[in-house]
Protein backbone atom coordinates (compact mmCIF):
# COMPACT_ATOMS: atom_id res chain seq x y z
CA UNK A 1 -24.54 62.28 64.08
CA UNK A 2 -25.95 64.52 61.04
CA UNK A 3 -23.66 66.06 58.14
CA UNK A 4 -22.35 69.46 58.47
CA UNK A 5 -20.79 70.08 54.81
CA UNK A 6 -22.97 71.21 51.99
CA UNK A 7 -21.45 68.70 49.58
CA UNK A 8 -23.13 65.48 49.35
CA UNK A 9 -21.49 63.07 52.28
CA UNK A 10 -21.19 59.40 50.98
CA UNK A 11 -19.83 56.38 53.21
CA UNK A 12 -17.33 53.70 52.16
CA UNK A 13 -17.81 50.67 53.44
CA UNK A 14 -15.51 47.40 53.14
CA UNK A 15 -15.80 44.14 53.62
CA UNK A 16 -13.19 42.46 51.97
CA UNK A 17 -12.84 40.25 48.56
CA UNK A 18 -9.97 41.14 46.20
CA UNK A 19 -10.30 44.91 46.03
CA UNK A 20 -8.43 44.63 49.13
CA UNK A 21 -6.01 42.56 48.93
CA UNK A 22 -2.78 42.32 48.98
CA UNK A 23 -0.08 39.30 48.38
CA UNK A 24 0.98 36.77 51.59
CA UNK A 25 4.63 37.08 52.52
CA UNK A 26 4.43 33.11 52.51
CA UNK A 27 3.18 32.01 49.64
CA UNK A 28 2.60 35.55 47.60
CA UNK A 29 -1.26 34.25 47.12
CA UNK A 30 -3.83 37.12 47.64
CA UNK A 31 -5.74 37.72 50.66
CA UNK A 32 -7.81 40.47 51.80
CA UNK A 33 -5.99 42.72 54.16
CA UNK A 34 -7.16 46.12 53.43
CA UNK A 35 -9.17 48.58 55.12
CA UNK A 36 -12.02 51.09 53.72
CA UNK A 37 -9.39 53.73 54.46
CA UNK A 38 -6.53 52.06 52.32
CA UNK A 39 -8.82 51.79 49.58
CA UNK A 40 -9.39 55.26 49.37
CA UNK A 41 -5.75 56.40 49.99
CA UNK A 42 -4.92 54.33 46.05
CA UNK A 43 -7.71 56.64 44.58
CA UNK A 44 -6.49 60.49 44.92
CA UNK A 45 -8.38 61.24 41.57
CA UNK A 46 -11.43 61.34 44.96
CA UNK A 47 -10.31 64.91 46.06
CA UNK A 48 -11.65 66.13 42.63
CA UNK A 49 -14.90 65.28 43.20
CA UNK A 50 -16.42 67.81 45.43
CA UNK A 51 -17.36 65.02 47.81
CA UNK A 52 -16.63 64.41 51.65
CA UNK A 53 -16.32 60.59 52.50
CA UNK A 54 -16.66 58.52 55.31
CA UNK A 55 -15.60 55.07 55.70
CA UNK A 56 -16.20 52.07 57.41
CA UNK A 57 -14.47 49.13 57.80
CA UNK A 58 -17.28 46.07 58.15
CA UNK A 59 -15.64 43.11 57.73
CA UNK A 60 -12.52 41.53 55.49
CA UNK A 61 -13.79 38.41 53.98
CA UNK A 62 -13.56 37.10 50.33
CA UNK A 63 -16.83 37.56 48.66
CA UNK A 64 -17.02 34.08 48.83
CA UNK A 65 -16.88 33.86 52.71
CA UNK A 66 -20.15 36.39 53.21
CA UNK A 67 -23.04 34.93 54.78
CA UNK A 68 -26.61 36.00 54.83
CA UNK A 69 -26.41 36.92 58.30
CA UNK A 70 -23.57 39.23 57.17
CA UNK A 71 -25.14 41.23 54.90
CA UNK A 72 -28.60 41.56 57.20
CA UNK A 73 -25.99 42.74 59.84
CA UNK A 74 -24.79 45.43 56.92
CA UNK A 75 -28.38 46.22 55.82
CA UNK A 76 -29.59 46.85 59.58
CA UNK A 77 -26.46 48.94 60.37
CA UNK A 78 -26.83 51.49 57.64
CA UNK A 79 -30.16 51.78 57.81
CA UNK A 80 -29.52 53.18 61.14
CA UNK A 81 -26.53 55.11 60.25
CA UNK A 82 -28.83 56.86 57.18
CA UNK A 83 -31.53 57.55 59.85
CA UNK A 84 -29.42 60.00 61.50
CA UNK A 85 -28.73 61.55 58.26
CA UNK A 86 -24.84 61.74 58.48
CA UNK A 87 -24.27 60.58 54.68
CA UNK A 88 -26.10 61.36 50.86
CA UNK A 89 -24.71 58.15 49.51
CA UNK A 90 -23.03 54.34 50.41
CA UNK A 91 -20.64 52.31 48.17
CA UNK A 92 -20.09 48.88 49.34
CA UNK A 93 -17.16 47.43 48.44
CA UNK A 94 -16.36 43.40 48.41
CA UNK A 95 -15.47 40.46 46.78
CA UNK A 96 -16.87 39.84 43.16
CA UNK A 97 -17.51 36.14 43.66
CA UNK A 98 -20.62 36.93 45.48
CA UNK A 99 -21.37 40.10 44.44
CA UNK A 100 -24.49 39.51 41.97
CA UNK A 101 -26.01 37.48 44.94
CA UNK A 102 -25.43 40.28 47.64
CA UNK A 103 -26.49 43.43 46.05
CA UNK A 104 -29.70 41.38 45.69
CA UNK A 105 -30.09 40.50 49.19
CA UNK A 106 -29.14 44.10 50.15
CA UNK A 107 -31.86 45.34 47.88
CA UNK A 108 -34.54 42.83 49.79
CA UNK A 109 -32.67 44.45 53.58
CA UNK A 110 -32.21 47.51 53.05
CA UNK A 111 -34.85 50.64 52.83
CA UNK A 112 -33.45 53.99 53.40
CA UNK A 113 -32.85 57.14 51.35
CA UNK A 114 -29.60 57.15 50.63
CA UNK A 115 -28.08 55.36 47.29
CA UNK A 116 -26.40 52.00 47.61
CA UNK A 117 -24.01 51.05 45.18
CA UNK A 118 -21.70 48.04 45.10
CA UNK A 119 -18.13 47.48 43.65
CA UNK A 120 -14.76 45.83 43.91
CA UNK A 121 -12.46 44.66 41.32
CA UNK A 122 -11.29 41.39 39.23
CA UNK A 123 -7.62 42.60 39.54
CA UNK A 124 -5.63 42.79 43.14
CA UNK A 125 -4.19 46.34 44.01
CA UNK A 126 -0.82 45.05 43.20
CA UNK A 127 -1.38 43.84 39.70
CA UNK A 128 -0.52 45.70 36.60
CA UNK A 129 -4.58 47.22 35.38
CA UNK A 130 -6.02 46.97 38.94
CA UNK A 131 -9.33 48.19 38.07
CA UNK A 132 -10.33 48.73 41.83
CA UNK A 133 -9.54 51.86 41.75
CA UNK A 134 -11.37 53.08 38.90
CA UNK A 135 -14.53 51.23 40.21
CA UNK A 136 -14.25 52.78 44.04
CA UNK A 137 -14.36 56.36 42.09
CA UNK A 138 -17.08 55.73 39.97
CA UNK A 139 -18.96 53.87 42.61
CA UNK A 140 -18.75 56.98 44.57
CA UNK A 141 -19.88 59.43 42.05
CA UNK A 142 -22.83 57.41 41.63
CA UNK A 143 -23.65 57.44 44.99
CA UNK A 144 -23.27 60.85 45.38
CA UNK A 145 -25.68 62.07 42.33
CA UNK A 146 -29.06 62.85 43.06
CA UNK A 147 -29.97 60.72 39.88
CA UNK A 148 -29.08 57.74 41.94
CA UNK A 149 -32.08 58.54 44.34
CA UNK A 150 -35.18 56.03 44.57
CA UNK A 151 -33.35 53.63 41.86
CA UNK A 152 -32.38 50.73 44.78
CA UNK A 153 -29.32 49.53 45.16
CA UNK A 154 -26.92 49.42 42.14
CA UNK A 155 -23.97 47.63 40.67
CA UNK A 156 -20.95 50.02 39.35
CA UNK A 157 -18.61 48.28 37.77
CA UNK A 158 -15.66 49.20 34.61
CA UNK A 159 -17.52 52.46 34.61
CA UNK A 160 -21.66 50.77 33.90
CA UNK A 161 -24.33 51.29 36.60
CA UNK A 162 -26.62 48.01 37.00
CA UNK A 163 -29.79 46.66 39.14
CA UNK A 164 -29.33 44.44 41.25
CA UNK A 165 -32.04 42.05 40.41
CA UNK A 166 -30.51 41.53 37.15
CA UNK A 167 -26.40 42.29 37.12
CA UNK A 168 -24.51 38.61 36.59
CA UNK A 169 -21.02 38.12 36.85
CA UNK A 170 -20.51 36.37 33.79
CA UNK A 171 -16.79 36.19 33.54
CA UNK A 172 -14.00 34.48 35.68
CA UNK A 173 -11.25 36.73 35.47
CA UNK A 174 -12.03 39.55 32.72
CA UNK A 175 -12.35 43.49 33.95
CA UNK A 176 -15.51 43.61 32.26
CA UNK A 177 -17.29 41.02 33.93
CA UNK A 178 -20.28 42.48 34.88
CA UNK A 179 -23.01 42.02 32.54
CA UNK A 180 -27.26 42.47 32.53
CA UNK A 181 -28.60 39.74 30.07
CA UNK A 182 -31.91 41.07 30.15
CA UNK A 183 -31.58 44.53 30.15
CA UNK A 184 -28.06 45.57 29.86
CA UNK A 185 -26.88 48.66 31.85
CA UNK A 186 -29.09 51.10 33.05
CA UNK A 187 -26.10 53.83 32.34
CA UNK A 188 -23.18 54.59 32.78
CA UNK A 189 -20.26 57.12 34.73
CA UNK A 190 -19.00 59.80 31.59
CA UNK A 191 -16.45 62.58 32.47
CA UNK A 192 -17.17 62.10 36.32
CA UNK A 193 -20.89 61.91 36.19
CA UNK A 194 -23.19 59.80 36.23
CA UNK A 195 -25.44 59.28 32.54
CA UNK A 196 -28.80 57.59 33.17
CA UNK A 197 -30.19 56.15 30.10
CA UNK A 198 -32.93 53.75 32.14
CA UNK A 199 -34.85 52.84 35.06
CA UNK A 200 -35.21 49.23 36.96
CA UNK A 201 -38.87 48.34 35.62
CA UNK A 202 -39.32 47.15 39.45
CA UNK A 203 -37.54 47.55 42.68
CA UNK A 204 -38.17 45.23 45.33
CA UNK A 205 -39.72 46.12 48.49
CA UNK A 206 -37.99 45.31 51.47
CA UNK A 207 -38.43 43.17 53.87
CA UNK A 208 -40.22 44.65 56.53
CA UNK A 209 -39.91 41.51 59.06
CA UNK A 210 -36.92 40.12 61.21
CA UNK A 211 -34.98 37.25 59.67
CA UNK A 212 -35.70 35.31 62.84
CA UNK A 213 -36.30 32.10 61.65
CA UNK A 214 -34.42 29.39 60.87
CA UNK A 215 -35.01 27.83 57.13
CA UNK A 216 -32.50 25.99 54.80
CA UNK A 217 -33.29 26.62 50.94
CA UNK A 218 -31.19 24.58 48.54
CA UNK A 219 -30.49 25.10 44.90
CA UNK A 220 -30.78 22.09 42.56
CA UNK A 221 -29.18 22.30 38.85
CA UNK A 222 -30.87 20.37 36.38
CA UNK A 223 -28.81 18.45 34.11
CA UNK A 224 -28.60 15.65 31.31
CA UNK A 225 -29.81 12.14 32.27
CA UNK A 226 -30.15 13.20 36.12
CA UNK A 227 -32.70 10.54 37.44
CA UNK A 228 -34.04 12.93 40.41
CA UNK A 229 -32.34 10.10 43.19
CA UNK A 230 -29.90 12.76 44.44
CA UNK A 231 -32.81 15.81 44.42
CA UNK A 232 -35.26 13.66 46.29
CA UNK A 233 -33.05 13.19 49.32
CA UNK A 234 -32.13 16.73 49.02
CA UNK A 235 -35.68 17.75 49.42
CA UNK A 236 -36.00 15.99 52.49
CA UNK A 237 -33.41 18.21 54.26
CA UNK A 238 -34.70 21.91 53.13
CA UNK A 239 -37.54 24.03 54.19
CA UNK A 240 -37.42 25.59 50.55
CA UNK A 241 -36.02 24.80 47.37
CA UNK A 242 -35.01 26.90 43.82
CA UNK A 243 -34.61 24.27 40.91
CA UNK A 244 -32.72 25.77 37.57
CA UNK A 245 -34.47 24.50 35.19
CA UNK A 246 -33.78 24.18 31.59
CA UNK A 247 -34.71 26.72 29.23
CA UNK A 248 -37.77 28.59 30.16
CA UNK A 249 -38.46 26.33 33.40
CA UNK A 250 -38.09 22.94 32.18
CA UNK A 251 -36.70 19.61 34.20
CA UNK A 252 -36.68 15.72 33.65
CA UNK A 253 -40.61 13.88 33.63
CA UNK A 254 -38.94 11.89 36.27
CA UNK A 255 -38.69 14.52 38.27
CA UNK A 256 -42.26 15.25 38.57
CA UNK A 257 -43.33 13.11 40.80
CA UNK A 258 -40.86 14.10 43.14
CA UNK A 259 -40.91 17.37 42.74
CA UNK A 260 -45.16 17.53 42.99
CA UNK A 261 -44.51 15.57 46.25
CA UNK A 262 -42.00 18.39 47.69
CA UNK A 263 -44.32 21.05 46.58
CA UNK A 264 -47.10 19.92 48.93
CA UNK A 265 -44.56 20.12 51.89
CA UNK A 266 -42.45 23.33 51.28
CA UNK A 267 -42.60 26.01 49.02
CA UNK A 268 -40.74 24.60 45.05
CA UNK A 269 -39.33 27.57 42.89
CA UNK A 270 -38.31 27.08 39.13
CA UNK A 271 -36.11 29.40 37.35
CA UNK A 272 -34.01 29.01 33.82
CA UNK A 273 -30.38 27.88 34.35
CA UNK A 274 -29.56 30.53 31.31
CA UNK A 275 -28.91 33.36 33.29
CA UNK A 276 -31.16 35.42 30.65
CA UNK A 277 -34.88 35.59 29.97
CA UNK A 278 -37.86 34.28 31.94
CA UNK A 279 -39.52 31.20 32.83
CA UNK A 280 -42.82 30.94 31.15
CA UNK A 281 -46.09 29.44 32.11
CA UNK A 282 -48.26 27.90 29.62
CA UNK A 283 -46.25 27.42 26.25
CA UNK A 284 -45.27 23.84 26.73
CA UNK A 285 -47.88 21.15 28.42
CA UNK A 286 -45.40 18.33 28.39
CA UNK A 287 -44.19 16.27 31.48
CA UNK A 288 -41.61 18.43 33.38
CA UNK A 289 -42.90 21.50 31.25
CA UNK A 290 -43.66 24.86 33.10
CA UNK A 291 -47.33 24.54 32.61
CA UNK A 292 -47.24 20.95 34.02
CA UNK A 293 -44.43 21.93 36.94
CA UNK A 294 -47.01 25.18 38.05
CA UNK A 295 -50.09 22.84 37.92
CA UNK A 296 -47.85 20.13 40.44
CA UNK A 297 -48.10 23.35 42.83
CA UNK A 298 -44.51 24.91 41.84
CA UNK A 299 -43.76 28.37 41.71
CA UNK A 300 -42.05 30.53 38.37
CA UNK A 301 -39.03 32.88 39.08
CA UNK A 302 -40.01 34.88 36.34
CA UNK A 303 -36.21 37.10 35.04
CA UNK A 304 -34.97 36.00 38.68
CA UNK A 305 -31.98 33.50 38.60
CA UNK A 306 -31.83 30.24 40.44
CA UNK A 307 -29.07 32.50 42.92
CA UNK A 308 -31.73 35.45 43.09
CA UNK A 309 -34.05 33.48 43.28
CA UNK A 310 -32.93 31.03 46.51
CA UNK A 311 -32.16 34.79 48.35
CA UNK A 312 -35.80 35.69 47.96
CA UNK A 313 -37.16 32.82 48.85
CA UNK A 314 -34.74 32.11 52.19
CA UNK A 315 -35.30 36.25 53.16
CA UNK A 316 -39.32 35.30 53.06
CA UNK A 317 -38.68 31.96 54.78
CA UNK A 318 -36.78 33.30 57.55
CA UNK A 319 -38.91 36.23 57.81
CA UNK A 320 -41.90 33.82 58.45
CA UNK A 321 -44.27 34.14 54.78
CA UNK A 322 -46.29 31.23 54.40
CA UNK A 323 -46.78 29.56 51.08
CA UNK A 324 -49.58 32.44 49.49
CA UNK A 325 -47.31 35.43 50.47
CA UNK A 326 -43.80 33.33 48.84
CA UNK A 327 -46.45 32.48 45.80
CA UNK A 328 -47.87 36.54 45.45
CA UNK A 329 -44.15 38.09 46.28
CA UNK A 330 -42.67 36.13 43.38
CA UNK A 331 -45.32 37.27 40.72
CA UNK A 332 -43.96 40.85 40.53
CA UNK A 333 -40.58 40.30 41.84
CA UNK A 334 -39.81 37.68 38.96
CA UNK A 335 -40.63 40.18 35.94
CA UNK A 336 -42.05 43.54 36.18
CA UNK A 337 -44.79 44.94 38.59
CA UNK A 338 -47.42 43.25 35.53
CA UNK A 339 -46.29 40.19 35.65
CA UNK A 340 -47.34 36.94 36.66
CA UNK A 341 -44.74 34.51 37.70
């Protein structure tokens, strides 16, 4: 199926989380019950922007019900879709919980031309200030400008436009909780268009291979007067691992040993707990330091979160990269295209 209007086409697609939800007759507790379609009927404000829309109705989860296997289900199916041309532009909307984590994973999945921009909303339909809403139409106008084109797949979000390697949700309940540590936003949606004011320094290439193999990565949080007891016997179960370390990559000396152990077994990652800056890689030399954690055979995250950071490593896992490609695919993907871990 190809497009027959001249106006840009963009596709809607949902998949739950508290955009599109509505209260239980039981209880009055939220739970998502709306379609793509629904969504769009709330947001009439649409007809005045000179753009036909399609929609699509994926799944109704909360964000925190996604799995990976969801999302490569999404990333396959509209990569087909765009190959038949039949849209300019996608908006994905879902629940926030997990939104920071899937708008990366899309970004690893999916390769096609058209934009790729993900919303939803902190506030339920039915609340006083739903921002949904707001954040459908300027996801779509995104989408639709030709501006969006070759930038990967974006965050909109209380009217900012993010990448996806570095948007964090970095408040519970607030309409503005979409933030970029790092970089802050790359622009913004201003009288129904979109104003771009940056570019990601790198975009991620895509995983070319299958996710057809099986591969358990955990995520270890390092905290104060944690022995390692509990991470050892973690280790044992995982065919990958993402520790967040303290500051700029840092973790327990009791650690090390365990830790250097894992590392000669499956591939170790280390990123900063923060949520902002890098790891580094040869400022401190003490036990536990990031000097001393890559010379035990561990791997730096570089800007990538400990969340980012456990996607990229499963997708190459399950895709079948041995230890050299997870080592070489981090270097760039962890700062900028010059970086080294």
């Amino acid at each position: 199926m190809t497009k027959q209007s001249p106006r840009p086409t963009v596709l809607v697609v949902g998949l739950g989380g508290t955009i599109a939800m509505t209260p239980s007759a039981t209880d009055g507790a939220a739970r998502p019950t709306l379609s793509a379609e629904d969504l769009l009927a709330a947001v009439p404000q649409l007809a005045d922007t000179d753009v036909d829309i399609k929609t699509l109705s994926f799944t109704a989860k909360p964000g925190a019900s996604l799995t990976l296997d969801d999302i490569e289900e999404l990333a396959s199916r509209l990569w087909a879709m765009d190959s038949e041309g039949a849209f300019d532009g996608i908006v994905v909307t879902q629940g926030t919980d997990t939104l920071e984590e899937t708008s990366y994973l899309l970004s690893l999945l999916y390769e096609a031309k058209a934009p790729l921009v993900v919303t939803g909303a902190m506030r339920a339909p039915y609340l006083a200030g739903a921002d949904g809403p707001a954040n459908l139409l300027a996801a779509v106008t995104v989408a639709a400008s030709p501006q969006a084109c070759g930038l990967g797949v974006l965050v909109v979000f209380n009217d900012q436009v993010f990448d996806a390697a570095r948007v964090h949700k970095s408040h519970s309940t607030s309409t503005n909780a979409f933030t970029a540590p790092d970089t802050g936003p790359l622009g913004s949606v201003v009288e129904g268009r979109l104003r771009l004011l940056a570019t990601p320094a790198h975009k991620p290439l895509p995983m070319a291979a299958a996710l057809t193999r099986p591969a358990r990565v955990g995520l270890y949080v390092a905290s104060l007067g944690d022995d390692g007891a509990l991470l050892a016997s973690l280790l044992d179960q995982v065919d990958g691992m993402v520790i967040a370390g303290f500051g700029v990559g840092h973790v327990p000396e009791t650690w090390v040993p365990i830790l250097q152990k894992a590392a000669q077994r499956i591939p170790v990652v280390f990123a900063s707990r923060t949520g902002g800056g890098t790891t580094l890689t040869h400022a401190y030399g003490f036990d536990g330091s990031e000097k001393d954690l890559l010379s035990c055979g561990l791997i730096g995250a570089g800007h990538l979160d400990p969340y980012k950071a456990r996607h990229l490593l499963t997708v190459l896992l399950r895709s079948g990269a041995g230890r050299e490609k997870v080592r070489a695919t981090f270097a760039p993907a962890g700062s900028t295209s010059e970086g080294r871990g």
